[in-house]
PDB file of N, CA and C in Angstrom:
ATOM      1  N   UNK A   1     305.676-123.779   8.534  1.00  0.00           N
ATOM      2  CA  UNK A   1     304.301-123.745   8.113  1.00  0.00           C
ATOM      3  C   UNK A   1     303.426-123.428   9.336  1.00  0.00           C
ATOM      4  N   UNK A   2     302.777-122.268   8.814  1.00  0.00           N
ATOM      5  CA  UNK A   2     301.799-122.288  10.173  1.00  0.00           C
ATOM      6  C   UNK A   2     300.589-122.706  10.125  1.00  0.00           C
ATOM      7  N   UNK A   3     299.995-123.317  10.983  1.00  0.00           N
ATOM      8  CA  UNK A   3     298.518-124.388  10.867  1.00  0.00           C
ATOM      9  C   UNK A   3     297.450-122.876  11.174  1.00  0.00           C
ATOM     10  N   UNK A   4     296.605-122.508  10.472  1.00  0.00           N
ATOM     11  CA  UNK A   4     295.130-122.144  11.132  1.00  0.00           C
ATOM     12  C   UNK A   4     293.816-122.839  11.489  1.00  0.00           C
ATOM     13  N   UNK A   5     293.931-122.754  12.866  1.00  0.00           N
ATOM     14  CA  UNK A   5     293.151-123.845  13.153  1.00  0.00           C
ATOM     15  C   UNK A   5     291.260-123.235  12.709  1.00  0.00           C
ATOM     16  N   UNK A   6     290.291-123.969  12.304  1.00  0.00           N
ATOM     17  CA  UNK A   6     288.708-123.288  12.688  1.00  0.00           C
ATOM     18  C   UNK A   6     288.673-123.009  14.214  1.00  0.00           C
ATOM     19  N   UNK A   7     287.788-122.116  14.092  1.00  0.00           N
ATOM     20  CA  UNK A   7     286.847-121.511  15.311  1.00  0.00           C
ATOM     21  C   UNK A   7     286.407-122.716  16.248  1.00  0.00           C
ATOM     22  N   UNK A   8     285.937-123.804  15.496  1.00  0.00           N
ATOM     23  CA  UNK A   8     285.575-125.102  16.754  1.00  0.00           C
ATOM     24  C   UNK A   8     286.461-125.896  16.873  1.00  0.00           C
ATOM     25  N   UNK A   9     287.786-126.242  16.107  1.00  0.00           N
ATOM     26  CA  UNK A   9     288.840-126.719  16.824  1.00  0.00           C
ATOM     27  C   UNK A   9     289.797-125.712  17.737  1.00  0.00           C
ATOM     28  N   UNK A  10     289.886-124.743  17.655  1.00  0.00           N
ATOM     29  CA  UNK A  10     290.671-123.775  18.672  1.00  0.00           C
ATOM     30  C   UNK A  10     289.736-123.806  19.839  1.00  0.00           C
ATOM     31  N   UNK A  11     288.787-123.651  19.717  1.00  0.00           N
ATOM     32  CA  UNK A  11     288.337-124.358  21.144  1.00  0.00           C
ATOM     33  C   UNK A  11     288.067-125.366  21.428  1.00  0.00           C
ATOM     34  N   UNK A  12     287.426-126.277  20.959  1.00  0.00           N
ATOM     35  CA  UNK A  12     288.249-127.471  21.421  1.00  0.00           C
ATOM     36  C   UNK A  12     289.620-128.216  21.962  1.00  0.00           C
ATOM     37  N   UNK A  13     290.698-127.360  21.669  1.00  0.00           N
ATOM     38  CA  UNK A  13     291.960-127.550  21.972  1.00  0.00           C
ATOM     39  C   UNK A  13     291.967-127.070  23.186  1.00  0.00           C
ATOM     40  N   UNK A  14     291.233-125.886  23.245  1.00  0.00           N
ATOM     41  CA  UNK A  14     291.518-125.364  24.749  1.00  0.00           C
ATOM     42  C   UNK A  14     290.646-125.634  25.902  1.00  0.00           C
ATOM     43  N   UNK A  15     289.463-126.238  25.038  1.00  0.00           N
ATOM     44  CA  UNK A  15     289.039-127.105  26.439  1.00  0.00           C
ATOM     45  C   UNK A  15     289.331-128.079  26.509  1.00  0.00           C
ATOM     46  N   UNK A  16     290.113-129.437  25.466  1.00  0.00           N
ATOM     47  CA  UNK A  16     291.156-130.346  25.890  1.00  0.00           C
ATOM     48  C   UNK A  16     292.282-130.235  26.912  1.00  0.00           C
ATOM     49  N   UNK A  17     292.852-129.002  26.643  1.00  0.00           N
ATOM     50  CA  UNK A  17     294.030-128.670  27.237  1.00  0.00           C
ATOM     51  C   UNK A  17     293.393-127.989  28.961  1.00  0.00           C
ATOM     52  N   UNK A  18     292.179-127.950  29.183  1.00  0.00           N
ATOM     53  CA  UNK A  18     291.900-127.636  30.296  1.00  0.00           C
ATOM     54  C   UNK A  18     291.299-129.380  31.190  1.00  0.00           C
ATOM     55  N   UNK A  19     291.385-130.006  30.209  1.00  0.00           N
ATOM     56  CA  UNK A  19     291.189-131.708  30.468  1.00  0.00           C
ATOM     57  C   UNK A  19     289.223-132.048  30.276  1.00  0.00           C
ATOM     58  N   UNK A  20     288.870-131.179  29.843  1.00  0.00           N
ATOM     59  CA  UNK A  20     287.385-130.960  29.696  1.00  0.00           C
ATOM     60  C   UNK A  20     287.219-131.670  27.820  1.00  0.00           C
ATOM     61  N   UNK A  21     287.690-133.364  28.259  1.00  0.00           N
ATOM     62  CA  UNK A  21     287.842-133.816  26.713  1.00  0.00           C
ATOM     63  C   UNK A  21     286.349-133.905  26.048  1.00  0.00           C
ATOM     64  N   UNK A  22     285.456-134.450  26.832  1.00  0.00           N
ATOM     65  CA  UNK A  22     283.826-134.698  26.387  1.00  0.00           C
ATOM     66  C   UNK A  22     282.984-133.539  26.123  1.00  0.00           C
ATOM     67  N   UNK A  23     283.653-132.280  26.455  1.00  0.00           N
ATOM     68  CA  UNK A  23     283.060-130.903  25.884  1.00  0.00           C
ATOM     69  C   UNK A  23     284.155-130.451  25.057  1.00  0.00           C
ATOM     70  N   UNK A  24     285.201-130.928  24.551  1.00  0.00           N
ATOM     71  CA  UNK A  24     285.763-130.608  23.489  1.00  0.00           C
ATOM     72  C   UNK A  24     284.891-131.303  22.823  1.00  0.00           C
ATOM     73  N   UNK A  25     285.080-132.810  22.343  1.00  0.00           N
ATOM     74  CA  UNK A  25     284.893-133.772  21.383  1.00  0.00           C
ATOM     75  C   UNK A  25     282.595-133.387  20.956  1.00  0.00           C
ATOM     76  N   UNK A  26     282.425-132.527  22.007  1.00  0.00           N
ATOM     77  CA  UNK A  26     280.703-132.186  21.444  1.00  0.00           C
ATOM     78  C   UNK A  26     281.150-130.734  20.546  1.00  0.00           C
ATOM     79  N   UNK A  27     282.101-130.164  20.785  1.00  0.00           N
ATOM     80  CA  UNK A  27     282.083-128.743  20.256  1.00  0.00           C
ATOM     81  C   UNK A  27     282.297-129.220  18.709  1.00  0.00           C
ATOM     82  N   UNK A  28     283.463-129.953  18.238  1.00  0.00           N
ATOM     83  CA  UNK A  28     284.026-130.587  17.126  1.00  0.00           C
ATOM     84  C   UNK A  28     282.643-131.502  16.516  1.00  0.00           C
ATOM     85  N   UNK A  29     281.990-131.965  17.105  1.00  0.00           N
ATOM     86  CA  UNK A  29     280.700-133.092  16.794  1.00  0.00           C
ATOM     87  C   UNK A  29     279.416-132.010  16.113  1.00  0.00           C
ATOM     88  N   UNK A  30     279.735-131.481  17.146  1.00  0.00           N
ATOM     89  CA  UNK A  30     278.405-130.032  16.639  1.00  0.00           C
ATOM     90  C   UNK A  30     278.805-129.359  15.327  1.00  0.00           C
ATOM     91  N   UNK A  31     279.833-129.073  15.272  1.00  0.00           N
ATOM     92  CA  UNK A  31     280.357-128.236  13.767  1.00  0.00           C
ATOM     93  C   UNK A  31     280.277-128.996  13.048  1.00  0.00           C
ATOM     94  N   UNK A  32     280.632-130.372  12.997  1.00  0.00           N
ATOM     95  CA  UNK A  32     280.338-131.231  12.148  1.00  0.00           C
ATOM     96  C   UNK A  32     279.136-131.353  11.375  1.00  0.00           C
ATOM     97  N   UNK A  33     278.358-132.162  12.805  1.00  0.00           N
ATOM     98  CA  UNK A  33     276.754-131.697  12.259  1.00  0.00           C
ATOM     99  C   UNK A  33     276.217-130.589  11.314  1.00  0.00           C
ATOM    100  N   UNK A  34     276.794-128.941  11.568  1.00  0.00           N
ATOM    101  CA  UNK A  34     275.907-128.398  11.424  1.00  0.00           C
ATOM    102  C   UNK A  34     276.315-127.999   9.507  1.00  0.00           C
ATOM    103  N   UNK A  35     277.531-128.554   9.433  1.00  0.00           N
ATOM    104  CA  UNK A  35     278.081-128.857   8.627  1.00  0.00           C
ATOM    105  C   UNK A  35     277.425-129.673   7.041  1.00  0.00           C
ATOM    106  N   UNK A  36     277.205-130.766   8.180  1.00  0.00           N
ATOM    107  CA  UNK A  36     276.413-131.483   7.138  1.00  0.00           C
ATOM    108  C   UNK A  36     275.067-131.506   6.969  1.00  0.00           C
ATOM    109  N   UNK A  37     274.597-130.747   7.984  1.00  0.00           N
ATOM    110  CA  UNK A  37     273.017-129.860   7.539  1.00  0.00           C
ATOM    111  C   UNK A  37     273.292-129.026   6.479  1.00  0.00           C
ATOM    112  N   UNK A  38     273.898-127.997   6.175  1.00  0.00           N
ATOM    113  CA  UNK A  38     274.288-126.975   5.698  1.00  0.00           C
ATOM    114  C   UNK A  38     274.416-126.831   4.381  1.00  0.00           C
ATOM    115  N   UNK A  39     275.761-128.044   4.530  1.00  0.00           N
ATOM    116  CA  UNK A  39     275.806-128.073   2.921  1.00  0.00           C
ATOM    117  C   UNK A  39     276.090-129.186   2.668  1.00  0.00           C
ATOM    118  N   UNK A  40     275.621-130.720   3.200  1.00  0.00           N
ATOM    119  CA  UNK A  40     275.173-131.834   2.446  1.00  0.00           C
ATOM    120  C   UNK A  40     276.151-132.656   2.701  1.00  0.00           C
ATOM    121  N   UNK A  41     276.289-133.992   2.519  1.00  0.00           N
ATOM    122  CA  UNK A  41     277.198-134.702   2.515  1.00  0.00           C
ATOM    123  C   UNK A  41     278.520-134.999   1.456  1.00  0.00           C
ATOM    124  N   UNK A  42     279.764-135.267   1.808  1.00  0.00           N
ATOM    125  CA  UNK A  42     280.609-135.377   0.640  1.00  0.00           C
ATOM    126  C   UNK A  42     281.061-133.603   0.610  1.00  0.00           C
ATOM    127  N   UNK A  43     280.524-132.790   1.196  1.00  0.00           N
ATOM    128  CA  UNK A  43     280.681-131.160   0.938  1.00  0.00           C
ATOM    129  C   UNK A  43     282.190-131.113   1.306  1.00  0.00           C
ATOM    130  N   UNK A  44     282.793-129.797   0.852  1.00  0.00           N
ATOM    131  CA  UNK A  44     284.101-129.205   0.941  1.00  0.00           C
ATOM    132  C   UNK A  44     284.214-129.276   3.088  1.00  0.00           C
ATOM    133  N   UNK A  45     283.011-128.517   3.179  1.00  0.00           N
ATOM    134  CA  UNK A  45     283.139-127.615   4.771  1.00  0.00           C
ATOM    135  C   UNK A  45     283.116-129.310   6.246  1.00  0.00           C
ATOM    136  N   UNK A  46     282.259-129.967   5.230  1.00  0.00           N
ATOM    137  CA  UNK A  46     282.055-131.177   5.985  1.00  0.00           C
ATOM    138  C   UNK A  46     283.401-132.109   6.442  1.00  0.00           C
ATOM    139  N   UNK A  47     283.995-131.762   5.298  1.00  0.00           N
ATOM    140  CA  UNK A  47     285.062-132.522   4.849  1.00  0.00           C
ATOM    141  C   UNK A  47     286.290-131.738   6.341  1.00  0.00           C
ATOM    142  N   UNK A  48     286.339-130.619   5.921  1.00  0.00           N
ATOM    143  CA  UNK A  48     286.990-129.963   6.666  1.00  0.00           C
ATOM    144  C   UNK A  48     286.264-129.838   8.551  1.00  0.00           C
ATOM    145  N   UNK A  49     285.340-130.269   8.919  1.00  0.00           N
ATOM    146  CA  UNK A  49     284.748-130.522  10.095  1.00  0.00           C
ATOM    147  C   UNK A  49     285.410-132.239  10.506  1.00  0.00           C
ATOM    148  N   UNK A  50     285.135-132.847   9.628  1.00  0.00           N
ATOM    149  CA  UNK A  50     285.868-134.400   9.783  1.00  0.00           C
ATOM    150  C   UNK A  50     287.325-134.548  10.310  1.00  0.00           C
ATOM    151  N   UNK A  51     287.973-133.606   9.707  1.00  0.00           N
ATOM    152  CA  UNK A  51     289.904-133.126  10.130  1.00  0.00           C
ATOM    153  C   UNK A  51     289.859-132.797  11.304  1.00  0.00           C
ATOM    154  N   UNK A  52     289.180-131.483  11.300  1.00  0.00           N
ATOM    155  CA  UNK A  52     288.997-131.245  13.017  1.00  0.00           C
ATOM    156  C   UNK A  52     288.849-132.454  13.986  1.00  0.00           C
ATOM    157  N   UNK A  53     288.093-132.707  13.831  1.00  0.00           N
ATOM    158  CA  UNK A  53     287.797-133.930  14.364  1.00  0.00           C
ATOM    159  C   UNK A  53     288.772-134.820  15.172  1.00  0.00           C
ATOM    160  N   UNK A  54     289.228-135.226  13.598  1.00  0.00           N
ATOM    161  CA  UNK A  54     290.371-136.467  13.612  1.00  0.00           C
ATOM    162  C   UNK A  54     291.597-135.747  14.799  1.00  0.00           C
ATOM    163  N   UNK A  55     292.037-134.574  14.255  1.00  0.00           N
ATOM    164  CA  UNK A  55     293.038-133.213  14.735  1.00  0.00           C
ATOM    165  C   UNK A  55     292.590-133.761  15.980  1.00  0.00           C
ATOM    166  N   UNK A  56     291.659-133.175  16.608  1.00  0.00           N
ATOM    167  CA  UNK A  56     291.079-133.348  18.106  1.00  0.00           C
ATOM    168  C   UNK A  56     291.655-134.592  18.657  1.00  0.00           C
ATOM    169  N   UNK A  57     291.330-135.138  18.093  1.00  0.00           N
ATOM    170  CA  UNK A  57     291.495-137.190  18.878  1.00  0.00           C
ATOM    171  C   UNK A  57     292.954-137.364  18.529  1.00  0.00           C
ATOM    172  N   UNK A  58     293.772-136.700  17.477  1.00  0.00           N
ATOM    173  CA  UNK A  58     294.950-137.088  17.481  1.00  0.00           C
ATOM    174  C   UNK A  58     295.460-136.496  18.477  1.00  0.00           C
ATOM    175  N   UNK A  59     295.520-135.285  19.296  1.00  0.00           N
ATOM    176  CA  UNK A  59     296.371-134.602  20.384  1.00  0.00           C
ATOM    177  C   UNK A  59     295.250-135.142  21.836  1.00  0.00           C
ATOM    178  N   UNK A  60     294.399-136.062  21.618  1.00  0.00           N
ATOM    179  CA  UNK A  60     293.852-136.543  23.008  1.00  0.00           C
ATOM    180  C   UNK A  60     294.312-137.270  23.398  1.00  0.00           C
ATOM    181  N   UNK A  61     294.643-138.651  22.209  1.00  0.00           N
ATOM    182  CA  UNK A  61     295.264-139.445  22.099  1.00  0.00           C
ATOM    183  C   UNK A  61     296.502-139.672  22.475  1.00  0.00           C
ATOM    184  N   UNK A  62     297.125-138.339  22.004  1.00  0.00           N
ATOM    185  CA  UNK A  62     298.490-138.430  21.972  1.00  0.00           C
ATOM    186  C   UNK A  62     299.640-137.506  23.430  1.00  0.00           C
ATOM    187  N   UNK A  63     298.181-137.430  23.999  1.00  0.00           N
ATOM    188  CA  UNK A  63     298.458-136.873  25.200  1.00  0.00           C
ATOM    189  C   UNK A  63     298.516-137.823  26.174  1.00  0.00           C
ATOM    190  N   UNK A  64     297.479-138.824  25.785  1.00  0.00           N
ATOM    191  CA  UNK A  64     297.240-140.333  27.222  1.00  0.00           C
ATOM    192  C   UNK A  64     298.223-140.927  26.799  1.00  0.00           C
ATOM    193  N   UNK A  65     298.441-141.296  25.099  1.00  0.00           N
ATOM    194  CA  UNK A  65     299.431-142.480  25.192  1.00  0.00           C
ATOM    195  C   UNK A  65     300.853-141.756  25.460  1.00  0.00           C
ATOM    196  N   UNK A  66     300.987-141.093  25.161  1.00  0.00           N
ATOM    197  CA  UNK A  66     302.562-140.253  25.376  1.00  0.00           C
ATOM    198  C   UNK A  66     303.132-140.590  26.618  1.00  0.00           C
ATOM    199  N   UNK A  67     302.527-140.046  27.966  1.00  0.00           N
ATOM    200  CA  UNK A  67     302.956-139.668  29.322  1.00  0.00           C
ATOM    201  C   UNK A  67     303.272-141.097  29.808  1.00  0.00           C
ATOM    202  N   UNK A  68     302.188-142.264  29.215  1.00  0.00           N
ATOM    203  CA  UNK A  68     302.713-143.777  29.774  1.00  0.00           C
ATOM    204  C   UNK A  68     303.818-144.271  28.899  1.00  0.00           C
ATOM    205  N   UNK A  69     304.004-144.138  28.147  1.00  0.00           N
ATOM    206  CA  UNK A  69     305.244-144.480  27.159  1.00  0.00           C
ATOM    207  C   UNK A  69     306.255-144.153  27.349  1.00  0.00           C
ATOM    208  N   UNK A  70     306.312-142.959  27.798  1.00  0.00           N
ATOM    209  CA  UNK A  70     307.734-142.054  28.520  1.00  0.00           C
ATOM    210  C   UNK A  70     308.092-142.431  29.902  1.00  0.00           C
ATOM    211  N   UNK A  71     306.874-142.800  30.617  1.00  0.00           N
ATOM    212  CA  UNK A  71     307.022-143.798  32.015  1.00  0.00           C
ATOM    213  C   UNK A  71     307.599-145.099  31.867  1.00  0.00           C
ATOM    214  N   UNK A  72     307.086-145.424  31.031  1.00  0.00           N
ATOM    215  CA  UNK A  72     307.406-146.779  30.903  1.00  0.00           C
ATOM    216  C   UNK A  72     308.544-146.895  30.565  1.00  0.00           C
ATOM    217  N   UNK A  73     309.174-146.127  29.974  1.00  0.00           N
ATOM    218  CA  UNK A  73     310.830-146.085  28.798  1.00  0.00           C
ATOM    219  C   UNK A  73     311.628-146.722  29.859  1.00  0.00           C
ATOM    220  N   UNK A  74     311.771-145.864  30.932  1.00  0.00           N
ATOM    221  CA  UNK A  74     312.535-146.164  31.750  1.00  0.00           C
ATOM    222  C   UNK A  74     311.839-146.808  33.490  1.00  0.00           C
ATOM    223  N   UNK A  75     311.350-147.921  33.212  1.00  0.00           N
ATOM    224  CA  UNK A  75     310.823-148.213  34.739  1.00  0.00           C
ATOM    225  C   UNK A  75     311.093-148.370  36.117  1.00  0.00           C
ATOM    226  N   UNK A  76     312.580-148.876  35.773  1.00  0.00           N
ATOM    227  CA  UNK A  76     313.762-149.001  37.115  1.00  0.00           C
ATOM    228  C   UNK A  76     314.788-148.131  36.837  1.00  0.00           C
ATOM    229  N   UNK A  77     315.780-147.616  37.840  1.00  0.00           N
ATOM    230  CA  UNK A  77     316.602-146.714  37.620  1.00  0.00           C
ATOM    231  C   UNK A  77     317.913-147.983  36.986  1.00  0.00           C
ATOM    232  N   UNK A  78     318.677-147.422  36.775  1.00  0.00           N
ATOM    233  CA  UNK A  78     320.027-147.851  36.129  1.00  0.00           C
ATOM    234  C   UNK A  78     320.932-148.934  36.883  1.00  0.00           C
ATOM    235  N   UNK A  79     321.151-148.509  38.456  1.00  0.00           N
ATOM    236  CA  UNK A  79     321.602-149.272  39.564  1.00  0.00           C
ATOM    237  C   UNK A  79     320.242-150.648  39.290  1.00  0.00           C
ATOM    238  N   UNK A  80     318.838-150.743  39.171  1.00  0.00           N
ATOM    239  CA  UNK A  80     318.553-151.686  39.367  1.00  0.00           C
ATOM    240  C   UNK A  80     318.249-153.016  38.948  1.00  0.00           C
ATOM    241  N   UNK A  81     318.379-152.672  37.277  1.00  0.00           N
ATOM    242  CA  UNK A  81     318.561-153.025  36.264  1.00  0.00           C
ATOM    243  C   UNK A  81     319.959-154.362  36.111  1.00  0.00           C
ATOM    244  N   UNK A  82     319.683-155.155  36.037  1.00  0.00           N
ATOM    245  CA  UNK A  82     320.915-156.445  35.881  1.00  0.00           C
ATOM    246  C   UNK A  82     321.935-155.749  34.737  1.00  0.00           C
ATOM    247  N   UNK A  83     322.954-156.487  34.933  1.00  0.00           N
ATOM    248  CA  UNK A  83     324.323-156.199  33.838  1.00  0.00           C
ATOM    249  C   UNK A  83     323.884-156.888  32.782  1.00  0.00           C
ATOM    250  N   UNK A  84     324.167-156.345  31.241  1.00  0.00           N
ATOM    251  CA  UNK A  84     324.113-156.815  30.569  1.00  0.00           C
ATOM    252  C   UNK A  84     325.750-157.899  29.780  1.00  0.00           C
ATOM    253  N   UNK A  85     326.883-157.081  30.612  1.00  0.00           N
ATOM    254  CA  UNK A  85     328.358-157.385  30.835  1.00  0.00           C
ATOM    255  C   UNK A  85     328.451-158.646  30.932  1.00  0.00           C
ATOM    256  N   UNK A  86     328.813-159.360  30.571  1.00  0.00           N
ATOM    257  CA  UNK A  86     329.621-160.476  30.891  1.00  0.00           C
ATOM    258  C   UNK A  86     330.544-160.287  32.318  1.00  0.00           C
ATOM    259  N   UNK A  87     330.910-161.000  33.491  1.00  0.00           N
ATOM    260  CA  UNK A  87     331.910-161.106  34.038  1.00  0.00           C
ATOM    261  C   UNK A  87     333.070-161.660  33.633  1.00  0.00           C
ATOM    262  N   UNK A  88     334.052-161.037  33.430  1.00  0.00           N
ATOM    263  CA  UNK A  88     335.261-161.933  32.604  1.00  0.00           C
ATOM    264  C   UNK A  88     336.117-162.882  33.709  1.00  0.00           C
ATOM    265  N   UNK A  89     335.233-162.626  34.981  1.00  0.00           N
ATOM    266  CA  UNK A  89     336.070-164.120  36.026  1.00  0.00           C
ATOM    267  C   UNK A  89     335.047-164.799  36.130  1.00  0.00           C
ATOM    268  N   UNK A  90     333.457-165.036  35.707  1.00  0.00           N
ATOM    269  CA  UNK A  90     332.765-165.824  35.307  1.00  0.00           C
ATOM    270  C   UNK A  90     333.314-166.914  34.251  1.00  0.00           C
ATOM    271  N   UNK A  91     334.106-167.890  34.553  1.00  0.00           N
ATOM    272  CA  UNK A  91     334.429-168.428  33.391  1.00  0.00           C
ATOM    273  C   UNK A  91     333.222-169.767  33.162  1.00  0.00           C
TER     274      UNK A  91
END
């Protein structure tokens, strides 16, 4: 399935992806707005400005929490980590 993104989330993505998150998240805010000037609240287009949105904050999101989660997986290497083994001359 291929996603087509709107005109203000494709850029927004790419000024996320340039780390410029607070001029993404106004580009997505603005379409919104102009959205619900336009054609009212509850509207089809509004509706579809709200996704963007969400879209946006889900890959911002999922960019901060990701990189610490994957750090974290593994915090000490393998050598430093205690045995979980039993010693079998531990009696």
């Amino acid at each position: 399935m291929v996603h087509q993104f709107s005109e203000p989330l494709w850029q927004a993505l790419q000024r996320a992806a340039a780390g410029q998150t607070a001029e993404a998240e106004t580009i997505v805010r603005r379409a919104a707005m102009a959205a619900k000037a336009k054609y009212g609240s509850g509207s089809h287009p509004l509706t579809c400005a709200y996704g963007d949105m969400a879209r946006l904050h889900h890959d911002i999101i999922s960019v901060f929490t990701t990189v610490p989660l994957m750090n974290s997986a593994m915090p000490t290497k393998a050598s430093d980590r205690p045995t979980l083994r039993r010693d079998p001359t531990d009696c």
